[in-house]
C-alpha atoms as a PDB file:
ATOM      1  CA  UNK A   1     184.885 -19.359 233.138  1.00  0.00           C
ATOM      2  CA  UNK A   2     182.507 -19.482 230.723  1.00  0.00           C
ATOM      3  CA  UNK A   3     182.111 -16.678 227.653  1.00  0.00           C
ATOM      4  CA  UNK A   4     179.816 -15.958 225.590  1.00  0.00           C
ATOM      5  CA  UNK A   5     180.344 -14.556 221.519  1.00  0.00           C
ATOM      6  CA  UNK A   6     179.550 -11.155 222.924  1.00  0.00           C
ATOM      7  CA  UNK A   7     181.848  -8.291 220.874  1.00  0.00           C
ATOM      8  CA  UNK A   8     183.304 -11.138 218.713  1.00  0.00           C
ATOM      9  CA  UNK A   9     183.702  -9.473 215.014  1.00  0.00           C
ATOM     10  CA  UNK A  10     184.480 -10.678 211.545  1.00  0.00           C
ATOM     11  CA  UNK A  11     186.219  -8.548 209.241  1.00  0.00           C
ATOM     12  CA  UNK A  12     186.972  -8.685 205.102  1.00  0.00           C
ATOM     13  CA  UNK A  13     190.134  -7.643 204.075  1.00  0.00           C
ATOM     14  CA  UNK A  14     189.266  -7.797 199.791  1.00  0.00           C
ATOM     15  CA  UNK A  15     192.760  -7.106 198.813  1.00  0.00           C
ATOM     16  CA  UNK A  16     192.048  -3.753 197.402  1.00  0.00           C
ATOM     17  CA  UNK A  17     193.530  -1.808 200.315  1.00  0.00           C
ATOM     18  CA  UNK A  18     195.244  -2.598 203.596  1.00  0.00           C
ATOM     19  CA  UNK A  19     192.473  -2.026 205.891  1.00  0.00           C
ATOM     20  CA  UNK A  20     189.753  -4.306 207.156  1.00  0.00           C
ATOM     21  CA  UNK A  21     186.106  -3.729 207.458  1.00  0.00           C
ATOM     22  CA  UNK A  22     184.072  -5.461 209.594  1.00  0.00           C
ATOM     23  CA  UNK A  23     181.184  -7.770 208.435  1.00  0.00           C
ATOM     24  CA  UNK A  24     177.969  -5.896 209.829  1.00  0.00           C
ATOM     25  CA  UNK A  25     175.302  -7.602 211.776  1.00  0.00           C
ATOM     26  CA  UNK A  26     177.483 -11.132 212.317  1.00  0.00           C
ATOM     27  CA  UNK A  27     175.281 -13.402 214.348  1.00  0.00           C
ATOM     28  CA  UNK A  28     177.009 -16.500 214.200  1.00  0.00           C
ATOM     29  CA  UNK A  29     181.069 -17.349 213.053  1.00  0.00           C
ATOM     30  CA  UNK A  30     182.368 -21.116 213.187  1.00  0.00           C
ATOM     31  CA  UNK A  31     185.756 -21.486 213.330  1.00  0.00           C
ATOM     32  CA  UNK A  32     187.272 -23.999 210.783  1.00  0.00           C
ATOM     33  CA  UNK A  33     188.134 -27.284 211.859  1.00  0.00           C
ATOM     34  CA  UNK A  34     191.686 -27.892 210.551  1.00  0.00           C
ATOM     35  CA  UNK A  35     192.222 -31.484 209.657  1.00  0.00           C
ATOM     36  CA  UNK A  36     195.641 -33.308 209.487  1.00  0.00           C
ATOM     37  CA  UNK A  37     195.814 -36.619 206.337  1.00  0.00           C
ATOM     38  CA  UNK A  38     197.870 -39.140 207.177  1.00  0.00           C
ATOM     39  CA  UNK A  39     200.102 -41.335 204.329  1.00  0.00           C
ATOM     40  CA  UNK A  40     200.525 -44.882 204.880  1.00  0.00           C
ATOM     41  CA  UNK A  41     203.961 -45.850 205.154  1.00  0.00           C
ATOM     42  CA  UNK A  42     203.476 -49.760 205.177  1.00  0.00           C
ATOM     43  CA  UNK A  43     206.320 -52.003 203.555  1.00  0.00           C
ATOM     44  CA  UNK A  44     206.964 -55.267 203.293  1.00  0.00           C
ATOM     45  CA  UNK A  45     210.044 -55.572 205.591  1.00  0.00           C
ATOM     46  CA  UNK A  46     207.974 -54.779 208.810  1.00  0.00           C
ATOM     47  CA  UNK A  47     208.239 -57.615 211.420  1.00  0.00           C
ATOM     48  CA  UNK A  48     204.582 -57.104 212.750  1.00  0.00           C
ATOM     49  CA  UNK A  49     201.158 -56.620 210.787  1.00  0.00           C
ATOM     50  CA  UNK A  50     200.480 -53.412 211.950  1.00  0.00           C
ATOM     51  CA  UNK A  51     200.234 -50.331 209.118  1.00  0.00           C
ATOM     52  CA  UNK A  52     202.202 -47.606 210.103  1.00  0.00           C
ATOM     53  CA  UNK A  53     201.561 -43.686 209.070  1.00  0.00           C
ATOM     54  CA  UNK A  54     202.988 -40.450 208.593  1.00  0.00           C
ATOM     55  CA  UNK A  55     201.514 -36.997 209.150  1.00  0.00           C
ATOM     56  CA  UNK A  56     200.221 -35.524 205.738  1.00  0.00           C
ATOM     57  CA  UNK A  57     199.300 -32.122 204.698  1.00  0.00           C
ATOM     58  CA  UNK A  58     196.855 -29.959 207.024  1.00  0.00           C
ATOM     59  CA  UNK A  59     193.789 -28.745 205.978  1.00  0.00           C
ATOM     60  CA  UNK A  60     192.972 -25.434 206.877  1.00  0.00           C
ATOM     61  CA  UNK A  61     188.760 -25.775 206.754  1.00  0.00           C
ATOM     62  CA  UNK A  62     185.843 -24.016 206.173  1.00  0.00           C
ATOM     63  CA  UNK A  63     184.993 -20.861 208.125  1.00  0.00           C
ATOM     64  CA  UNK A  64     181.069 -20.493 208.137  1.00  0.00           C
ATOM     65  CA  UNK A  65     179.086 -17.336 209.184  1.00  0.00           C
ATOM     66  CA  UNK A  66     175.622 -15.630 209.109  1.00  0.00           C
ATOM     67  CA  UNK A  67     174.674 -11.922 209.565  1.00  0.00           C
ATOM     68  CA  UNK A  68     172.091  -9.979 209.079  1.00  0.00           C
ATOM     69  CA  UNK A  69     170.975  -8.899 205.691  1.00  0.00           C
ATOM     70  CA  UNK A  70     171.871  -5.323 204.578  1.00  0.00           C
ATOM     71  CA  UNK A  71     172.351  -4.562 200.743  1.00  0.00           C
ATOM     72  CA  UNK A  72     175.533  -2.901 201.105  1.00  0.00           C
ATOM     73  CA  UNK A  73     177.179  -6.586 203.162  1.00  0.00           C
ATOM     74  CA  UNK A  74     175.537  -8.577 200.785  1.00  0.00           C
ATOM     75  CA  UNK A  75     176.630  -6.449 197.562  1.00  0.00           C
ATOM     76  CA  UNK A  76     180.569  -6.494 199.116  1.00  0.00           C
ATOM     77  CA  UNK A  77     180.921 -10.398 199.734  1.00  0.00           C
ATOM     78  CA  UNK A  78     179.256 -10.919 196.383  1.00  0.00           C
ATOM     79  CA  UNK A  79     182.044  -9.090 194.813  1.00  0.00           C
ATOM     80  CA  UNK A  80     184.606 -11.010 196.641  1.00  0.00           C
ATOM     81  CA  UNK A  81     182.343 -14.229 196.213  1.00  0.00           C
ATOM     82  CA  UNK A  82     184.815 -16.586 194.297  1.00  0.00           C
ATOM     83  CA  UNK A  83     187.860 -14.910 194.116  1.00  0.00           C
ATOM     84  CA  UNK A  84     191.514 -15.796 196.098  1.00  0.00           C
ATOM     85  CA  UNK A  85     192.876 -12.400 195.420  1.00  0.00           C
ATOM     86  CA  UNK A  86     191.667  -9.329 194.302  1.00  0.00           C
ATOM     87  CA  UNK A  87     192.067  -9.707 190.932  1.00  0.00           C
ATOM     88  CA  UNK A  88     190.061 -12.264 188.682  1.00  0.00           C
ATOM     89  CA  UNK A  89     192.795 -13.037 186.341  1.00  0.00           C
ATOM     90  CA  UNK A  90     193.960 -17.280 186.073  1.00  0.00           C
ATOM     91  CA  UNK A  91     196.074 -18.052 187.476  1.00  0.00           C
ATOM     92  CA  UNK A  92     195.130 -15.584 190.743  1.00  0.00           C
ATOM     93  CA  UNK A  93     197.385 -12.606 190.804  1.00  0.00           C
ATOM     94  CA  UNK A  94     197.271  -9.770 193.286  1.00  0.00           C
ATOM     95  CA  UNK A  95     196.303  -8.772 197.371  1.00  0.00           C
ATOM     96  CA  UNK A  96     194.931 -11.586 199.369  1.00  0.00           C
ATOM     97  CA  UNK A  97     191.607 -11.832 199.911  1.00  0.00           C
ATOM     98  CA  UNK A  98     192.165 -12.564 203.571  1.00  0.00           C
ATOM     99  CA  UNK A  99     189.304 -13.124 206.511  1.00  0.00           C
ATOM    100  CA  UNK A 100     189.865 -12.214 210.354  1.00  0.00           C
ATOM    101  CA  UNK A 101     187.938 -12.991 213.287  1.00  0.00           C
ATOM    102  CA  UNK A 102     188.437 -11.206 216.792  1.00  0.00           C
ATOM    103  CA  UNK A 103     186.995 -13.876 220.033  1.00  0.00           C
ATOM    104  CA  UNK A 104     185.242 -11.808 222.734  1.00  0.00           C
ATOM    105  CA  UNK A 105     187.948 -10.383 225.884  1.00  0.00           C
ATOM    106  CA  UNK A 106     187.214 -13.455 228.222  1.00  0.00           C
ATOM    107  CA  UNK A 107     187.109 -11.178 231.415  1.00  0.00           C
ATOM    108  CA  UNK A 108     185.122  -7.925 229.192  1.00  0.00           C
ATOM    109  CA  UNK A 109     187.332  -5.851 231.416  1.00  0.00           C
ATOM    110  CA  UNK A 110     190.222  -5.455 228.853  1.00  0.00           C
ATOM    111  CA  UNK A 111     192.482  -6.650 230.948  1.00  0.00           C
ATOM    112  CA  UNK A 112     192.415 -10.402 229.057  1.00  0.00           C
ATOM    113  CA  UNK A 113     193.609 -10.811 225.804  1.00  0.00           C
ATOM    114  CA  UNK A 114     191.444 -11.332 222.582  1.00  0.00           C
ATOM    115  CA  UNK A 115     192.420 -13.693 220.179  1.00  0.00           C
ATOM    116  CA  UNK A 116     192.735 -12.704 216.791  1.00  0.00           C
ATOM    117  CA  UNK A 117     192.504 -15.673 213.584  1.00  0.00           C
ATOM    118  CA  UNK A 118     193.768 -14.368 210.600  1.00  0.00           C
ATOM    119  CA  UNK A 119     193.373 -16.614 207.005  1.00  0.00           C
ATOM    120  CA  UNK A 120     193.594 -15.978 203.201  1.00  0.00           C
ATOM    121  CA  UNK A 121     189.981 -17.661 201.331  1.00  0.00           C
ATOM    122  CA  UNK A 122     187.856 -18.148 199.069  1.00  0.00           C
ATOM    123  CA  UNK A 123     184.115 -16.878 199.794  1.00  0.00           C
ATOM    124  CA  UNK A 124     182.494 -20.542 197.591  1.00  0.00           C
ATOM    125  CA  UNK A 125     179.359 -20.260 199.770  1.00  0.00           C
ATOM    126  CA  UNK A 126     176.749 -17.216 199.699  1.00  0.00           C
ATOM    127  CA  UNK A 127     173.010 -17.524 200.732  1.00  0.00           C
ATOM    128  CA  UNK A 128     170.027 -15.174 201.033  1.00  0.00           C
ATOM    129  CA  UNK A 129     167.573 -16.763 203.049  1.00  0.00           C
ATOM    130  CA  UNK A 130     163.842 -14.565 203.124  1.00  0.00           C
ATOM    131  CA  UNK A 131     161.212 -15.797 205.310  1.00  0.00           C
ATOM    132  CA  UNK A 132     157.903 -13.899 206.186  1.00  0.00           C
ATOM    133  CA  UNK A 133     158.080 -13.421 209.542  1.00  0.00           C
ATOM    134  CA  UNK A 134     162.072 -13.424 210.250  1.00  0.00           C
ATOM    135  CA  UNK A 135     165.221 -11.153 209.501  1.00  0.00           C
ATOM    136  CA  UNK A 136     166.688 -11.667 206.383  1.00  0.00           C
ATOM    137  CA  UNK A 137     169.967 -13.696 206.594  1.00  0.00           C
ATOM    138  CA  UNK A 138     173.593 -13.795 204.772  1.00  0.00           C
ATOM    139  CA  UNK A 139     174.785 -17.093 205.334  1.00  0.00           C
ATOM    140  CA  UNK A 140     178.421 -17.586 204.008  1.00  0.00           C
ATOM    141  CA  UNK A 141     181.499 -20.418 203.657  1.00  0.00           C
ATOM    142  CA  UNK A 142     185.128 -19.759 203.663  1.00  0.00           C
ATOM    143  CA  UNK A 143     187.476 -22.344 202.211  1.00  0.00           C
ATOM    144  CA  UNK A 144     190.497 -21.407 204.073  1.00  0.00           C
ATOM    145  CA  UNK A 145     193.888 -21.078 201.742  1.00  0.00           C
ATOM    146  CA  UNK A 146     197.382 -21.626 203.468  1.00  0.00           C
ATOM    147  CA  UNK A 147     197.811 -21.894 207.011  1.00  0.00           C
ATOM    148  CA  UNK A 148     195.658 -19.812 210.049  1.00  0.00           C
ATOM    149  CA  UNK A 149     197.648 -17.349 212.000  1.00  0.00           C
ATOM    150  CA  UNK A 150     196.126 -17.113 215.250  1.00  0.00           C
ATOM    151  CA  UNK A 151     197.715 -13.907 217.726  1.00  0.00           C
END
């Protein structure tokens, strides 16, 4: 059956507690497409003149999301904006920064299970987009860190 991104959440964990907080207004969250590099592994002893290949390291992505402008959203992922942990310091010491996302209950009866994606980034992206006749919009990127835990 089809579902819609009705109840879906994102939430900001900025390392200086344990708790998360969710991102207000969310409109729109893309998942990050995690990409796999490959390594050639081609020598000269192979008997045909094919390349062969090896599975290389995984890259995690880009989670992407908009919301709804509010000065207190915008003012918390600009303080994050940049950093890996909570502290600023070189190399990055401290909590993760770490980014969760909550897909809708497929039946909205509670009786399915939500899936929860759980990943440590780095906030690189953050718009403000003002137009005269629409709502004000936080657009953000996410370059994920590490692997994605998904529960």
């Amino acid at each position: 059956m089809a579902t819609i991104g009705f109840t879906a959440k994102l939430e900001l964990n900025d390392g200086s507690s344990n708790a998360y907080a969710v991102v207000d207004e969310t409109t729109m969250i893309t998942l990050p497409a995690q990409d796999v590099t490959t390594v050639e592994t081609t020598y000269l002893g192979l008997t045909t003149p094919c390349k062969t290949f090896t599975p290389g390291l995984t890259d995690s992505g880009t989670l992407s999301f908009e919301c709804n402008y509010t000065e207190a959203t915008y003012s918390r992922l600009q303080a994050v904006r940049g950093k890996l942990k909570h502290t600023t310091i070189i190399p990055p010491s401290g909590t993760d920064v770490n980014w969760k996302v909550t897909a809708p209950d497929e039946d909205a009866g509670g009786a399915g299970t939500a899936l929860t994606f759980i990943m440590n980034g780095i906030l690189t992206k953050l718009d403000l987009s003002i137009e005269v006749e629409a709502v004000m919009k936080i657009k953000g990127e996410v370059k994920i860190s590490g692997a994605i835990t998904v529960a």
